[in-house]
N, C-alpha and C. Protein backbone atom coordinates (compact mmCIF):
# COMPACT_ATOMS: atom_id res chain seq x y z
N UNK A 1 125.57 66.75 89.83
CA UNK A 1 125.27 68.10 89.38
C UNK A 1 124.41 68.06 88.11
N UNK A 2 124.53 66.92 87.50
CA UNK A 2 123.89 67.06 86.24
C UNK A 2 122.68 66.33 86.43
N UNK A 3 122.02 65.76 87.00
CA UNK A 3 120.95 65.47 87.70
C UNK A 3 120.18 66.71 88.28
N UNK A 4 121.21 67.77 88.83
CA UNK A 4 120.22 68.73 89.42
C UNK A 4 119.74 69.83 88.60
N UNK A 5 120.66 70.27 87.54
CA UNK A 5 120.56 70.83 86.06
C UNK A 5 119.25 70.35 85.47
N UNK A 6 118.89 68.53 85.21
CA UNK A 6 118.26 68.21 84.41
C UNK A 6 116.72 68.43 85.28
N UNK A 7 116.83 68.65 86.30
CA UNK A 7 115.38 68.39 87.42
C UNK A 7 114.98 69.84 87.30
N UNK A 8 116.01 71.01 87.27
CA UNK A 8 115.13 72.32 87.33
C UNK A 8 115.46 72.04 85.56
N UNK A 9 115.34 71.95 84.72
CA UNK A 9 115.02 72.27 83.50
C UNK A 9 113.68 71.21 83.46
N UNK A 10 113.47 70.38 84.00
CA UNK A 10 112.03 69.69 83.74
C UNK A 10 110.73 70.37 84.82
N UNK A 11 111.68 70.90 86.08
CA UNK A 11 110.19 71.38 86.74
C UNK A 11 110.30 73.08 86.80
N UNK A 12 110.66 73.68 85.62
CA UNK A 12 111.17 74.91 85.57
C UNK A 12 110.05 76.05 86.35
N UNK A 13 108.59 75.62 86.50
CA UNK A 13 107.10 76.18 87.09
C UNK A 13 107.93 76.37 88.67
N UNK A 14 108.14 74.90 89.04
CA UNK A 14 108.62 74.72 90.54
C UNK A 14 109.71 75.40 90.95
N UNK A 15 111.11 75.36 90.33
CA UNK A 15 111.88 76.15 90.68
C UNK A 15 111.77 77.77 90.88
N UNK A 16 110.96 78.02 89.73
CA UNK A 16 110.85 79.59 89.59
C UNK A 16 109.70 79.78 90.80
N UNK A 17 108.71 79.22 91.51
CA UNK A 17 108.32 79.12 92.41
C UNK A 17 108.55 79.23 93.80
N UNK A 18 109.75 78.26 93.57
CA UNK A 18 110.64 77.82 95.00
C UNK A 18 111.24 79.71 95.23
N UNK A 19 111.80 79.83 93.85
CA UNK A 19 113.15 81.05 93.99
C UNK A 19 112.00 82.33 94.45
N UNK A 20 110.78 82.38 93.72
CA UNK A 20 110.19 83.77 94.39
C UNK A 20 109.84 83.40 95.85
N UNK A 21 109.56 82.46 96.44
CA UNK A 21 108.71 82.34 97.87
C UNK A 21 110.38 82.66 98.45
N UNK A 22 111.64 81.94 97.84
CA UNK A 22 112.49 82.47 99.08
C UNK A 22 113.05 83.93 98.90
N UNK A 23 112.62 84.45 97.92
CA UNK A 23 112.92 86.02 98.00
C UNK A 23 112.03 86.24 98.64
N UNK A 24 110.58 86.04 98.66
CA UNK A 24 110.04 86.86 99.53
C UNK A 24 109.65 86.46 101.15
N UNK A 25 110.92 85.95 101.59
CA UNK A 25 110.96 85.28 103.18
C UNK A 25 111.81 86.24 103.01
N UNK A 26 112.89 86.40 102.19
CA UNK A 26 114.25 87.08 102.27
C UNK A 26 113.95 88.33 102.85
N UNK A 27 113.16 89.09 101.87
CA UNK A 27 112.54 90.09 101.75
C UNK A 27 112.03 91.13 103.00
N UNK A 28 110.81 89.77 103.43
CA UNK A 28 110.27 90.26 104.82
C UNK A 28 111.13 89.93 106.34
N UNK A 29 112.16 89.08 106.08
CA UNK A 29 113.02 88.83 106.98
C UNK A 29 113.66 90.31 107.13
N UNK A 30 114.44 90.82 105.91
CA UNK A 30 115.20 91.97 106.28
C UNK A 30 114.66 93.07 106.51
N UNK A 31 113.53 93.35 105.85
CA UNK A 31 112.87 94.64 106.63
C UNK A 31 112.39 94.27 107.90
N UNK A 32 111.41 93.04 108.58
CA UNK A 32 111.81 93.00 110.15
C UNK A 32 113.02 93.74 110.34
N UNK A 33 114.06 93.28 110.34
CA UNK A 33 115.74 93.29 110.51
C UNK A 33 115.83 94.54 111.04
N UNK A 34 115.26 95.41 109.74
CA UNK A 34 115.92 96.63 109.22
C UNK A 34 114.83 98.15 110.21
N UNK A 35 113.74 97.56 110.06
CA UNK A 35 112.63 98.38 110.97
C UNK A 35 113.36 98.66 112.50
N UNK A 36 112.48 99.84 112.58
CA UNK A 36 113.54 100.35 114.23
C UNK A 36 112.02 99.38 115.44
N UNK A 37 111.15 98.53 115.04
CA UNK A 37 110.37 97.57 115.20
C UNK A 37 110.70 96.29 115.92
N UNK A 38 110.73 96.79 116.83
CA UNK A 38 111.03 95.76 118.25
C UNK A 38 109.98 94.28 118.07
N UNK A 39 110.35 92.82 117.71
CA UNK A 39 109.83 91.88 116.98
C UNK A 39 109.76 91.26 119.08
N UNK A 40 108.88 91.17 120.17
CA UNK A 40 109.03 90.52 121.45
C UNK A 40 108.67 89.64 121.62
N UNK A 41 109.12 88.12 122.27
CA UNK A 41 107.65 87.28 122.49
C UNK A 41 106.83 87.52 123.81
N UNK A 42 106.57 86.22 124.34
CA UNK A 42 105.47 86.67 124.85
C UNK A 42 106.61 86.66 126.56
N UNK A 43 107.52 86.17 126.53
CA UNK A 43 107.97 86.51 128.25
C UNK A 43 109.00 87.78 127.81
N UNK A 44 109.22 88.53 127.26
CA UNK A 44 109.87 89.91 126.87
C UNK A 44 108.57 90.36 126.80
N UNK A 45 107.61 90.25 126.64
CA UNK A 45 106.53 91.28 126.43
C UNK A 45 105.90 91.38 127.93
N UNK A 46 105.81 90.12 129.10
CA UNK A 46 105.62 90.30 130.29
C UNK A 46 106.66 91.40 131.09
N UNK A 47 107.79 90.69 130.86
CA UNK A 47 108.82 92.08 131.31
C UNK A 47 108.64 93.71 131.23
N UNK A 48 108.13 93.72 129.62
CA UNK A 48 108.24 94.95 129.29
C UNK A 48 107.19 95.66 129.67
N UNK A 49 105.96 94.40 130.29
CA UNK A 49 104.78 95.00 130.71
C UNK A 49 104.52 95.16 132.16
N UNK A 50 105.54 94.91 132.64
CA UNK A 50 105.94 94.95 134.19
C UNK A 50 106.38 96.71 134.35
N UNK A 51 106.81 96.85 133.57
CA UNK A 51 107.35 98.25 133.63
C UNK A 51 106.21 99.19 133.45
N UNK A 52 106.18 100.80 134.37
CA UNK A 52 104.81 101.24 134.40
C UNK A 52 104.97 102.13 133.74
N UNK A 53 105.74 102.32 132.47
CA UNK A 53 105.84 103.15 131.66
C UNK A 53 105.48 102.64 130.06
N UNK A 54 104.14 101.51 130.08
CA UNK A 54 104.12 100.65 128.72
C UNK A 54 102.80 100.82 128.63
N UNK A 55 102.49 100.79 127.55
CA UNK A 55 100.69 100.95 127.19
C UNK A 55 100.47 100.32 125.98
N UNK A 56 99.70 99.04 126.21
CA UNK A 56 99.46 97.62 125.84
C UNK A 56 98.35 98.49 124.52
N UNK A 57 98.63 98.32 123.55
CA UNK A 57 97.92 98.31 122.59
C UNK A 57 97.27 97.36 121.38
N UNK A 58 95.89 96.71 121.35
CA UNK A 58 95.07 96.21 121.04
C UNK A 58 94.89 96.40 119.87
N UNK A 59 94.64 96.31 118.54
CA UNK A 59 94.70 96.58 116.97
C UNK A 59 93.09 95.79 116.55
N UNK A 60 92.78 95.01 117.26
CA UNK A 60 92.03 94.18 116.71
C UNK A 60 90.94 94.60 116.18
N UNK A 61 89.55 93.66 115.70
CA UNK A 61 88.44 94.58 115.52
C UNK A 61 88.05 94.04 117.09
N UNK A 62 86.56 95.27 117.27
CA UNK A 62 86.15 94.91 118.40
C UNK A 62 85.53 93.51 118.83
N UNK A 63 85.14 92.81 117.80
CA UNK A 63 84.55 91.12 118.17
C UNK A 63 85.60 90.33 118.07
N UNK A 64 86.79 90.90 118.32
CA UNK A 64 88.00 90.22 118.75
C UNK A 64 88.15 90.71 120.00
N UNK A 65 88.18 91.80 119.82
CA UNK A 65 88.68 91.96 122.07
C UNK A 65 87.25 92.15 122.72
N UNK A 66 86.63 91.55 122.20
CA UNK A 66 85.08 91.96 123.44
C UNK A 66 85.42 89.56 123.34
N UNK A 67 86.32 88.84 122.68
CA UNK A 67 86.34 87.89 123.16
C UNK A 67 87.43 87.29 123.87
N UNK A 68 87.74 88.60 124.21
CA UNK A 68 89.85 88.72 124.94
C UNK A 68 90.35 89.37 124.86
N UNK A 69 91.12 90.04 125.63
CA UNK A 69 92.43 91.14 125.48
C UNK A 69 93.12 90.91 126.80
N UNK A 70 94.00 91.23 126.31
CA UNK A 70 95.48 91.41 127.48
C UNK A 70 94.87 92.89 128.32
N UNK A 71 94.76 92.51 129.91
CA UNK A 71 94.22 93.18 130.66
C UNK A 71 95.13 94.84 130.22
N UNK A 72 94.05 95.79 130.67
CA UNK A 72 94.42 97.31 130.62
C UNK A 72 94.41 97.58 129.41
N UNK A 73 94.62 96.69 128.25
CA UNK A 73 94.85 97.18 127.17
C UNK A 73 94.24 98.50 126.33
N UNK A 74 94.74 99.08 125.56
CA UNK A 74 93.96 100.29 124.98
C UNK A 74 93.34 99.50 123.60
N UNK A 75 92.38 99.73 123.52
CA UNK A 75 91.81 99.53 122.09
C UNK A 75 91.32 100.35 121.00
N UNK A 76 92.43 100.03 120.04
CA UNK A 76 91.93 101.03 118.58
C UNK A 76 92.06 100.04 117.61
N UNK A 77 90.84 99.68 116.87
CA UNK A 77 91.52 98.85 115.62
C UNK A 77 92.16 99.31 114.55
N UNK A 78 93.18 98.21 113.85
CA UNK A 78 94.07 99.07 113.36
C UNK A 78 93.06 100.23 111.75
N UNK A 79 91.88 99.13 111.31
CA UNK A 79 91.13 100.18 110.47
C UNK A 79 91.01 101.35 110.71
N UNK A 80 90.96 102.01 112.03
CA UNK A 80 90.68 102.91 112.57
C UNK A 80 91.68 103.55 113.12
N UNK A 81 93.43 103.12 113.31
CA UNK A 81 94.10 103.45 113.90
C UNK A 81 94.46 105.25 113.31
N UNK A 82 94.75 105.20 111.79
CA UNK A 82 95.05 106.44 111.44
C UNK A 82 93.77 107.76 111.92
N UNK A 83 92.81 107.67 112.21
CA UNK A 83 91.87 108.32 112.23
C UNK A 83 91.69 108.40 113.82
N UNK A 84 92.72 107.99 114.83
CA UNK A 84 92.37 107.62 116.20
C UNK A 84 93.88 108.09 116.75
N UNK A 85 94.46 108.29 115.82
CA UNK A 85 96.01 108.55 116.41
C UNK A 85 95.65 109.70 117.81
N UNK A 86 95.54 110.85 117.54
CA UNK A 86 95.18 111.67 118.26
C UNK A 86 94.99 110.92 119.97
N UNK A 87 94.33 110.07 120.11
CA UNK A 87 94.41 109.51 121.26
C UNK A 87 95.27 108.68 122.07
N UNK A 88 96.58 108.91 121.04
CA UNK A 88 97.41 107.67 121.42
C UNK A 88 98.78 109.47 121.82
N UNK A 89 98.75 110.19 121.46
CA UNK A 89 98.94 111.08 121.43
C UNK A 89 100.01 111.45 122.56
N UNK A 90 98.80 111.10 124.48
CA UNK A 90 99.35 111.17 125.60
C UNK A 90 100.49 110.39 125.86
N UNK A 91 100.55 109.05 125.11
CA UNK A 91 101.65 108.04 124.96
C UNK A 91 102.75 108.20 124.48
N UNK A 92 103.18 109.31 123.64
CA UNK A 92 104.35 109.68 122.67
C UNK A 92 105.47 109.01 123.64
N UNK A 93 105.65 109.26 124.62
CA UNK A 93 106.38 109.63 125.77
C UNK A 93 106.89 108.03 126.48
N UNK A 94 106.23 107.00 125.92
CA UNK A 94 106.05 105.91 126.35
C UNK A 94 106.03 104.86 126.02
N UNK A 95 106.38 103.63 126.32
CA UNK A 95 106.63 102.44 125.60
C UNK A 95 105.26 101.90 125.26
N UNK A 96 105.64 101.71 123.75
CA UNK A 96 103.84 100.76 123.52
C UNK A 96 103.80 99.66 122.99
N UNK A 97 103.51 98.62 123.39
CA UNK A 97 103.24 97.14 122.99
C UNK A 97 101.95 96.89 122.04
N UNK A 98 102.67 96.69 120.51
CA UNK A 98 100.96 96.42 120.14
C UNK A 98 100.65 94.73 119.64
N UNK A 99 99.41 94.77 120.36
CA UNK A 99 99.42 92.77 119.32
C UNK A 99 97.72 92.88 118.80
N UNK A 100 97.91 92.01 118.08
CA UNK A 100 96.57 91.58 117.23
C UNK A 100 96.68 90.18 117.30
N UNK A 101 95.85 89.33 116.32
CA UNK A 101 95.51 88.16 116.66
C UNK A 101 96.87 87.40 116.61
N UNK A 102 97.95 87.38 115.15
CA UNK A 102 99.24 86.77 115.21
C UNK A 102 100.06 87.68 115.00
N UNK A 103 100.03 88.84 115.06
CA UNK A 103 101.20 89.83 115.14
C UNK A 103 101.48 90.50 113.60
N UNK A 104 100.82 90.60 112.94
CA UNK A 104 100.79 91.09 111.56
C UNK A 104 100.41 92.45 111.16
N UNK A 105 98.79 92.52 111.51
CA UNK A 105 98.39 93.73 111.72
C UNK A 105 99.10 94.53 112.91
N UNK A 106 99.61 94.26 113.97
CA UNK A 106 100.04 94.98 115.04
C UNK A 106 101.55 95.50 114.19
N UNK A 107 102.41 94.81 113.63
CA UNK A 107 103.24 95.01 112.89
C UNK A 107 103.01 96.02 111.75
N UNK A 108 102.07 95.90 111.57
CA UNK A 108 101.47 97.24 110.48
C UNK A 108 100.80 98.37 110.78
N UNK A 109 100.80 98.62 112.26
CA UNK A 109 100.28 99.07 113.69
C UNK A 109 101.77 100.06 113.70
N UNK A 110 102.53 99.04 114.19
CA UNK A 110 103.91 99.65 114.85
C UNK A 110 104.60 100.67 114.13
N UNK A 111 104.83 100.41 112.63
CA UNK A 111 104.94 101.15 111.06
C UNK A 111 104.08 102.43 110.95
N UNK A 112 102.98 102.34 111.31
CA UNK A 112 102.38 103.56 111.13
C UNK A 112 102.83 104.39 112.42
N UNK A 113 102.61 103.80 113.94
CA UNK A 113 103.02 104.92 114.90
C UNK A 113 104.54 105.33 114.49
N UNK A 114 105.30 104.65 114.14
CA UNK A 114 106.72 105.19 113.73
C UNK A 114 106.66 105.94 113.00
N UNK A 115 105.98 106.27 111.93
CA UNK A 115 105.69 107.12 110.65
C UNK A 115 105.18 108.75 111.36
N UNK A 116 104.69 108.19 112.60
CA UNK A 116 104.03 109.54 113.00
C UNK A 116 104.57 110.00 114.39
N UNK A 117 105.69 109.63 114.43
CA UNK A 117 106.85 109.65 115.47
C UNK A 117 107.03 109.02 117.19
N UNK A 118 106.08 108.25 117.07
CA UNK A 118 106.56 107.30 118.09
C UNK A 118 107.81 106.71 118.31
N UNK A 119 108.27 106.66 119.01
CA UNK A 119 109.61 106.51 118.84
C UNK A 119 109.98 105.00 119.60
N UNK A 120 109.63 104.44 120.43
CA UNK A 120 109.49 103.09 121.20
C UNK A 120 108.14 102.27 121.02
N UNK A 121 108.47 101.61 119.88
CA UNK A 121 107.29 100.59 119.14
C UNK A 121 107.90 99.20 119.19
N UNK A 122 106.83 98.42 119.98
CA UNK A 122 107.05 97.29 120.04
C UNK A 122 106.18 95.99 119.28
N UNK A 123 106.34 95.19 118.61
CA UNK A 123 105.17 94.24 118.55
C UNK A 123 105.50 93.03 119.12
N UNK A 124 103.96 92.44 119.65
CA UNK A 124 103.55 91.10 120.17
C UNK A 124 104.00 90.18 119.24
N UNK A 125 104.98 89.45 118.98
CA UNK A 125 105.08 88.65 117.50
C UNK A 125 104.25 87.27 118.03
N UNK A 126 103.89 86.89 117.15
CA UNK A 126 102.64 85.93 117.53
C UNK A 126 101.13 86.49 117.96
N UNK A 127 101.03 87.92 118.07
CA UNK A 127 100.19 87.95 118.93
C UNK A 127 99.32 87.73 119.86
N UNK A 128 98.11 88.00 120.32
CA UNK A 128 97.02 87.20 121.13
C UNK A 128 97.25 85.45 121.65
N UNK A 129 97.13 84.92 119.83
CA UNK A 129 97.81 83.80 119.73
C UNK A 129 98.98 83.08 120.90
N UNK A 130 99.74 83.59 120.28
CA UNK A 130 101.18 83.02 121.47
C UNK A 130 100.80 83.50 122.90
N UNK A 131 100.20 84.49 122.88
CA UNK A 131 99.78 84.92 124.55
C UNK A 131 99.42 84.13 125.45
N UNK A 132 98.18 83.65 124.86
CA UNK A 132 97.00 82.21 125.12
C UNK A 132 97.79 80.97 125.09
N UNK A 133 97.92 80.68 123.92
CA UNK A 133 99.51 79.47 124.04
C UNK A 133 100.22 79.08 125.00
N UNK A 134 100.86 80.39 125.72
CA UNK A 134 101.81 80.42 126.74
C UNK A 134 100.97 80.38 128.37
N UNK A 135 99.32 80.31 128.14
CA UNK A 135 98.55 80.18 129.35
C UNK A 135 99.07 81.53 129.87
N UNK A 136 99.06 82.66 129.21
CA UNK A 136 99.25 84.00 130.01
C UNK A 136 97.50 84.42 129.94
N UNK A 137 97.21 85.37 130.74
CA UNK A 137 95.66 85.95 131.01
C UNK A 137 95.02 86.59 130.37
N UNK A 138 94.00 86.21 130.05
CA UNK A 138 93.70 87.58 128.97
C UNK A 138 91.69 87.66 130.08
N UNK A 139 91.35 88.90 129.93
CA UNK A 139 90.22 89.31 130.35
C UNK A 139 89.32 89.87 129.43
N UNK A 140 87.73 89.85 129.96
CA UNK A 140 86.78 90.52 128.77
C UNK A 140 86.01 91.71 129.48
N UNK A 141 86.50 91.91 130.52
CA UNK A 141 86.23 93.21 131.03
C UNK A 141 86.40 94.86 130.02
């Protein structure tokens, strides 16, 4: 014990380092947690896309999905999402899957449709990423 006393009083930079990065895992762990933000991978997101009541939503910019997207998908980037809501509108009613490249922005996607009452928000965790990974399809149609 007194060895471990004497190591954080000599690397006191590092410890206080160590202690903020794990608050802020802590942090973003529990709001995941805590968000009504459905976290899916990619074979829960096939399931959920099996169902004909889901509308695959795209966040990306466009020189991201003009080089892939998950077929049918709707595309709004998320820069543009607040200013585009209106079109997502017909969907209230409906389950929506959103991914971006690793699931971050789509996560900051999902937060805003909740804010504006969507009520069944899902994200791609991993996004695009894990999609491709998993050899699932993506089209440039």
């Amino acid at each position: 014990m007194a060895q471990l006393i004497e190591f954080a009083q000599n690397n006191l930079m590092l410890v206080i380092a160590l202690g903020v990065i794990g608050a802020l895992i802590i942090k973003t762990e529990v709001g995941l947690k805590l968000s009504n933000i459905l976290q899916l991978n990619v074979n829960e997101a096939v399931r959920l896309m099996n169902d004909d009541n889901v509308v695959v939503l795209d966040v990306r910019e466009g020189s991201e999905y003009s080089a892939g997207h998950i077929r049918d998908a709707v595309h709004i980037p998320i820069s543009e999402l607040v200013k585009r809501l209106n079109e997502l509108d017909k969907y209230k009613n409906k389950k929506i899957l959103a991914y971006c490249r690793s699931g971050n922005r789509s996560n900051g996607a999902c937060r805003t449709l909740g804010k504006q009452g969507f009520e069944n928000v899902s994200n791609l965790a991993g996004g695009i990423l894990s999609w491709t990974n998993a050899n699932l399809p993506v089209t440039k149609k």
